[in-house]
Protein backbone atom coordinates (compact mmCIF):
# COMPACT_ATOMS: atom_id res chain seq x y z
CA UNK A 1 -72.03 100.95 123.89
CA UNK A 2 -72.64 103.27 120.85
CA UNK A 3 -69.18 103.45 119.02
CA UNK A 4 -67.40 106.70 119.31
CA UNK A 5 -65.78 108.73 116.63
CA UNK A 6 -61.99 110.19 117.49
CA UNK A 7 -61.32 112.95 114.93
CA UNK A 8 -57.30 113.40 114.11
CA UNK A 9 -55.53 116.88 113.50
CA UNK A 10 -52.17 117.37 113.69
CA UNK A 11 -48.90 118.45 111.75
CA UNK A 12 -47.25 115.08 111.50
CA UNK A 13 -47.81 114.82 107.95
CA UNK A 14 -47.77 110.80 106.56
CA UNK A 15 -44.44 110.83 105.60
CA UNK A 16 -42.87 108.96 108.97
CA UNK A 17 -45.36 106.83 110.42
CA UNK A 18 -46.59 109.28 113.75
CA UNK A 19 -50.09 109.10 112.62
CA UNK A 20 -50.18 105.35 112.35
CA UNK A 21 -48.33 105.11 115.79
CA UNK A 22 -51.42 107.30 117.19
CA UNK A 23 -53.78 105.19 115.47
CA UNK A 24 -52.53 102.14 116.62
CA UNK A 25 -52.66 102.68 120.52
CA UNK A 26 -56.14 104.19 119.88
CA UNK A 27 -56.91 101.06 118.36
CA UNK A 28 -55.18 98.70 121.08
CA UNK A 29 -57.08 100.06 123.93
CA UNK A 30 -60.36 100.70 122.35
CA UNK A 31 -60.62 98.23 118.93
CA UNK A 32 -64.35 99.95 118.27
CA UNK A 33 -63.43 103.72 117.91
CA UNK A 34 -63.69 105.35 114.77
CA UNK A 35 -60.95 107.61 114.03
CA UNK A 36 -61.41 110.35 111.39
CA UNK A 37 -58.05 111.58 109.89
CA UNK A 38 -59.46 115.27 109.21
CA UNK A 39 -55.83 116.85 108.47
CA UNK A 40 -52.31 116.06 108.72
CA UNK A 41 -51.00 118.64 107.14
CA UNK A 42 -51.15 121.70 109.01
CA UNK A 43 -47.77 123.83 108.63
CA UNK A 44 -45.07 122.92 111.32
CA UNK A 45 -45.70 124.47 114.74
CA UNK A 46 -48.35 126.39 113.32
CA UNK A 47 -50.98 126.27 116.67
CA UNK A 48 -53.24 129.44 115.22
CA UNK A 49 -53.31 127.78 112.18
CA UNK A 50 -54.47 124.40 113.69
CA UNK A 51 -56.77 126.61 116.25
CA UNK A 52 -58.51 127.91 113.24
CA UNK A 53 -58.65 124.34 111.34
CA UNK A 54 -60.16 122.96 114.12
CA UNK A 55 -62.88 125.52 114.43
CA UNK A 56 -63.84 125.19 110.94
CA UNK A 57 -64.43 121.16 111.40
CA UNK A 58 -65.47 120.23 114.91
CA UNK A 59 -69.25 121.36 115.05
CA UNK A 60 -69.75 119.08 112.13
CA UNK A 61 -69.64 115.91 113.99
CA UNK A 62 -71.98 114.08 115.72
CA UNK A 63 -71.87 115.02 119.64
CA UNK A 64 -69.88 112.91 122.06
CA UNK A 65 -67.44 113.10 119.44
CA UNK A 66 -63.86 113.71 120.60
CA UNK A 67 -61.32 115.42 118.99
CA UNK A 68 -57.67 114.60 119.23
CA UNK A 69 -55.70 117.83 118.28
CA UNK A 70 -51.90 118.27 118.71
CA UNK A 71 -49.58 120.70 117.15
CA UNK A 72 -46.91 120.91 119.74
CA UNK A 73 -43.91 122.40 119.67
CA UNK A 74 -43.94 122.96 123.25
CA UNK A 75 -44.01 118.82 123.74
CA UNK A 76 -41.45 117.81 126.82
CA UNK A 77 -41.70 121.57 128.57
CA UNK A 78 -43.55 123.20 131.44
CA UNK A 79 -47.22 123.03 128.98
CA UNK A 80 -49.92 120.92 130.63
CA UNK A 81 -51.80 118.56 128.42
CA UNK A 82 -56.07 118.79 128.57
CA UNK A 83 -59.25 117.72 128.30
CA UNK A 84 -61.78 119.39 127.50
CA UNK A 85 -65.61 118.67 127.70
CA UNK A 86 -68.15 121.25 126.12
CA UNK A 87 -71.90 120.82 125.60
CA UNK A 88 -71.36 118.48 122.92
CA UNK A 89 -67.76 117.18 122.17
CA UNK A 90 -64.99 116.41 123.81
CA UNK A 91 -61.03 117.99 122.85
CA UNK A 92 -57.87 116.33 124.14
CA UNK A 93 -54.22 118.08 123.47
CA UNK A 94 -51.94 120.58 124.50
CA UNK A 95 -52.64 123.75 126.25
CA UNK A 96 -50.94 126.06 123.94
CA UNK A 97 -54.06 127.90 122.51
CA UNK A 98 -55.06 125.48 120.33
CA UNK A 99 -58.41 125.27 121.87
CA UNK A 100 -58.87 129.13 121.59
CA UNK A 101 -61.57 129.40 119.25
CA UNK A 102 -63.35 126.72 121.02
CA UNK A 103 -63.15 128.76 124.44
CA UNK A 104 -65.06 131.09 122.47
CA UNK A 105 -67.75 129.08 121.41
CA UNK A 106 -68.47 125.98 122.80
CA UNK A 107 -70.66 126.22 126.19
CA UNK A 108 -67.64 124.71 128.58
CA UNK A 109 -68.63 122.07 130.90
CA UNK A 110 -65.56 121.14 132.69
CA UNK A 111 -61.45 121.62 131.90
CA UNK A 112 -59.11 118.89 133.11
CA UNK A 113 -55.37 119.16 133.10
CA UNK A 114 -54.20 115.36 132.37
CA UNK A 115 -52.01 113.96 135.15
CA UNK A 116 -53.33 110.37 136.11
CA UNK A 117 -50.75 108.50 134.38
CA UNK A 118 -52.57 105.09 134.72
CA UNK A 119 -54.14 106.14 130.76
CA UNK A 120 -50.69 106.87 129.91
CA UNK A 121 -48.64 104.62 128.08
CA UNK A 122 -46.15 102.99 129.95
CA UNK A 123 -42.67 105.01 130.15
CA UNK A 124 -43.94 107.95 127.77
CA UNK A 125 -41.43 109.29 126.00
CA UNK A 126 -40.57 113.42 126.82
CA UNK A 127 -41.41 114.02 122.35
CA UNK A 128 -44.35 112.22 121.62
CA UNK A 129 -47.23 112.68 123.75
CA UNK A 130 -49.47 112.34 120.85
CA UNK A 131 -48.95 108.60 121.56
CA UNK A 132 -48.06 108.43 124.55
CA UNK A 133 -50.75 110.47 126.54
CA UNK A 134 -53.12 112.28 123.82
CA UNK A 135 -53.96 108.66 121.99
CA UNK A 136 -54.47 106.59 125.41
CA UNK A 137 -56.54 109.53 126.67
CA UNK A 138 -58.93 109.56 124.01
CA UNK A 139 -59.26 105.95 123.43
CA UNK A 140 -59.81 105.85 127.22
CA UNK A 141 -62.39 108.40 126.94
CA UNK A 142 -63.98 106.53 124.07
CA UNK A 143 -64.57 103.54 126.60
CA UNK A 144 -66.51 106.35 128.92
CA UNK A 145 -63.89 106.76 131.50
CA UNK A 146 -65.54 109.86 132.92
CA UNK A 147 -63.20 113.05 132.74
CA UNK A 148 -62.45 113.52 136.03
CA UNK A 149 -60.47 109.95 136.25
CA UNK A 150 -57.83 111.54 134.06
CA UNK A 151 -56.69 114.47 136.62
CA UNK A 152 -57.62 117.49 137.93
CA UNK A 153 -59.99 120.99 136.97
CA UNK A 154 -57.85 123.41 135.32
CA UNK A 155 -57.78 126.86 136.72
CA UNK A 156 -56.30 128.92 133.77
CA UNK A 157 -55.81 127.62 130.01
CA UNK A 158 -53.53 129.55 127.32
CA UNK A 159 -55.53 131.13 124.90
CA UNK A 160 -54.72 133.42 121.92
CA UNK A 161 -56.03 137.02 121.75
CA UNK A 162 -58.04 136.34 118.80
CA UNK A 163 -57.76 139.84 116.95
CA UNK A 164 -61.62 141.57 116.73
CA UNK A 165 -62.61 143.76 113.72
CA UNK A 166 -62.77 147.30 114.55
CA UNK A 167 -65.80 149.55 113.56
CA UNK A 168 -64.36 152.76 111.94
CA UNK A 169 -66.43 155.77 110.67
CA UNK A 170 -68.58 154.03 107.61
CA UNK A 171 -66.47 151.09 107.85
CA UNK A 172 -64.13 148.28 109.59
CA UNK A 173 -61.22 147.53 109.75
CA UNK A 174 -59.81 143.70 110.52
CA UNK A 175 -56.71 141.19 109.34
CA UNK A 176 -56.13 138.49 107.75
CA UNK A 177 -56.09 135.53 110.24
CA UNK A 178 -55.56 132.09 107.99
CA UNK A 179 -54.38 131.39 104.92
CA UNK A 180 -55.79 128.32 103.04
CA UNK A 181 -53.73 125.71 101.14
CA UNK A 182 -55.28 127.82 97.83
CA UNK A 183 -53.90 131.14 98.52
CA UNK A 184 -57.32 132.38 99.92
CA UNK A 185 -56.85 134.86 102.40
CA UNK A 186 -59.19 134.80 105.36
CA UNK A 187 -60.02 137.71 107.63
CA UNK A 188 -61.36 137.99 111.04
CA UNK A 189 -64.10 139.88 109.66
CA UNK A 190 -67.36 137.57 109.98
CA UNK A 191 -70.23 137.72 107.68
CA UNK A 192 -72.99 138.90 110.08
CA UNK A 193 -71.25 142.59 110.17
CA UNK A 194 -71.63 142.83 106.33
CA UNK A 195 -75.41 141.69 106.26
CA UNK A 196 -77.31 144.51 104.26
CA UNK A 197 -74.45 146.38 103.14
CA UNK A 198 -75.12 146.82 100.08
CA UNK A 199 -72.12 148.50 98.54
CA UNK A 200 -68.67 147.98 99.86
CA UNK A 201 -65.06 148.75 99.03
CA UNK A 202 -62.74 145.74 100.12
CA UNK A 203 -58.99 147.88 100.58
CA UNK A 204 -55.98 145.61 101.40
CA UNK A 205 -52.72 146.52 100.54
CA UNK A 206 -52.81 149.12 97.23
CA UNK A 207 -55.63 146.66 95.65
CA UNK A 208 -59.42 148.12 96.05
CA UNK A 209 -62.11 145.63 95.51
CA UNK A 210 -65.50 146.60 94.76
CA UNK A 211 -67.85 144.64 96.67
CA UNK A 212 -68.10 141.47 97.29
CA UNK A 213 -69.37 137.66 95.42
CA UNK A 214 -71.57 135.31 96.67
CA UNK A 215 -69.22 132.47 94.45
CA UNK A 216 -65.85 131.75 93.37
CA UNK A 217 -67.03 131.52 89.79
CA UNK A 218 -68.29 135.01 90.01
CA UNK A 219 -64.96 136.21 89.77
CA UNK A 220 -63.22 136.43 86.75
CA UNK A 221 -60.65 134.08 85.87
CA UNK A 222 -57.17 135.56 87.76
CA UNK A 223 -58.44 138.20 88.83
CA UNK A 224 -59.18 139.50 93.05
CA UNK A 225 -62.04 139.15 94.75
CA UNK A 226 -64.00 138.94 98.11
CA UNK A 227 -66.82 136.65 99.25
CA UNK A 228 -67.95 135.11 102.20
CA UNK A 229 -66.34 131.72 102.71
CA UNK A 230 -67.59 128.41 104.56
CA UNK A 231 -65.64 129.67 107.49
CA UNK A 232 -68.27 132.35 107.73
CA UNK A 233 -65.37 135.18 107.50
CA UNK A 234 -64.93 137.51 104.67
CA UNK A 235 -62.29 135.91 102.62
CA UNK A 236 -60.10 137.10 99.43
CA UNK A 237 -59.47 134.98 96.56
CA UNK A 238 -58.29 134.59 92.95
CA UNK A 239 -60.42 132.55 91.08
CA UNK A 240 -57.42 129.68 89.85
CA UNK A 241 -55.17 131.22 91.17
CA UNK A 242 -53.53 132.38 94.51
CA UNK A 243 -54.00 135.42 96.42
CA UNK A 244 -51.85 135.17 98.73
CA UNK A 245 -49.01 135.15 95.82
CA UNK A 246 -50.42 138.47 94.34
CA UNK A 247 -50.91 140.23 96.81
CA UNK A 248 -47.65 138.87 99.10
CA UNK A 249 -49.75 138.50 101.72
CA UNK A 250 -49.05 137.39 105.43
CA UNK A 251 -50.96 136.27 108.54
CA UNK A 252 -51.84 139.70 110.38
CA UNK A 253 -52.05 142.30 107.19
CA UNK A 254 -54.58 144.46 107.51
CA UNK A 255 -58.18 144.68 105.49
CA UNK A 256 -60.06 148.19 105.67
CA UNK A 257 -63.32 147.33 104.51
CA UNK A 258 -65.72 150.72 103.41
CA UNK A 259 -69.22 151.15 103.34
CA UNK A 260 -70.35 153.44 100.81
């Protein structure tokens, strides 16, 4: 059987030993998996923030791959744990919106809420279901255990309200959704509704930018700017330097964007 890759997001950091404890019951059950680590550092609880990691990595892989993604602070409560299988991938975790952008873009095949605790570890404990369901699940799944062994079809999932731009009179106006571990802000605004605009006036905050780079390097040194980053979203940045610092910037700020 062709060996399957098991990508690895979560907020655990490498500090304690989680990750390794997920890696090694992966492992145990299914010695021939790959496992990925794509980030461990997502900020504490943060589930939009992992939502929108997530949906910046996943398409990359190969399909069948399946990704393992848990931010959870809702681990032990009334939250159901999932699978997911799309077109191409399969996503195993909590259903707390983390999957939201993935609703949104992946052609769903089937949902699964996880309940068959024969791929559970034995005893799991009420604080780590990373380990104890998430890591069995996947390896499991790695093995080709087909989806519907591991429970039953879904009939609702949580899913953020991912905020839309708006289109205002000769312009938009959107938010900033993410912000990157370099101060880069990251708006909802995607690149497709800024094709052939040829002059634009970025406004967020009291700052006016005047329209926007195709590089970082195209800004000057410390000073604001707006491109289009590899998220496909219009993004803000200070070339070395932070823009979230200058600009004291937080998740849901808005950006008025004017087309001249």
């Amino acid at each position: 059987m062709k060996k399957k890759i098991i990508t690895l997001l979560t907020d655990f950091s490498t500090k304690d030993g989680y990750v390794g404890a997920v890696k090694g019951v992966i492992k145990r059950i299914s010695p021939q998996a790959e496992i990925v680590d794509v980030t461990h550092d997502i900020d504490s609880y943060d589930v939009l923030g992992a939502a929108f990691a997530l949906n910046n990595f996943y398409k990359y892989f190969p399909k069948g791959t399946i990704h393992l993604a848990v931010v959870d602070p809702g681990v032990g409560s009334l939250r159901q744990p999932i699978l997911i299988k799309t077109k191409d991938f399969f996503f195993v975790g909590p259903d707390n919106g983390i999957f939201s952008f993935i609703y949104q873009r992946e052609d769903i095949v089937d949902i699964i809420i996880i309940s068959n605790k024969k791929y559970f570890l034995a005893k799991p404990s009420s604080t780590f279901h990373a380990r104890d369901i998430f890591a069995p699940v996947a390896a499991y799944l790695s093995l080709g255990i087909k989806i519907d062994e591991f429970g039953s079809p879904a009939k609702e999932c949580v899913k953020f309200i991912i905020p839309q731009p708006e289109s205002k009179q000769k312009g938009l106006k959107g938010e900033i959704i993410h912000i990157d571990r370099f101060g880069n802000l990251i708006t909802n605004i995607p690149a497709d509704l800024l094709e052939n605009k040829k002059k634009t006036e970025i406004i967020v905050g009291k700052r006016r930018i005047k329209g926007i780079n195709r590089l970082y390097f195209e800004i000057k040194e410390q000073e604001l700017g707006a491109l289009i980053g590899s998220s496909n979203f219009l993004e803000l940045a200070v070339n070395q330097g932070s823009a979230q610092k200058l600009l004291k910037a937080k998740v849901g700020n808005p950006v008025r964007i004017n087309f001249e």
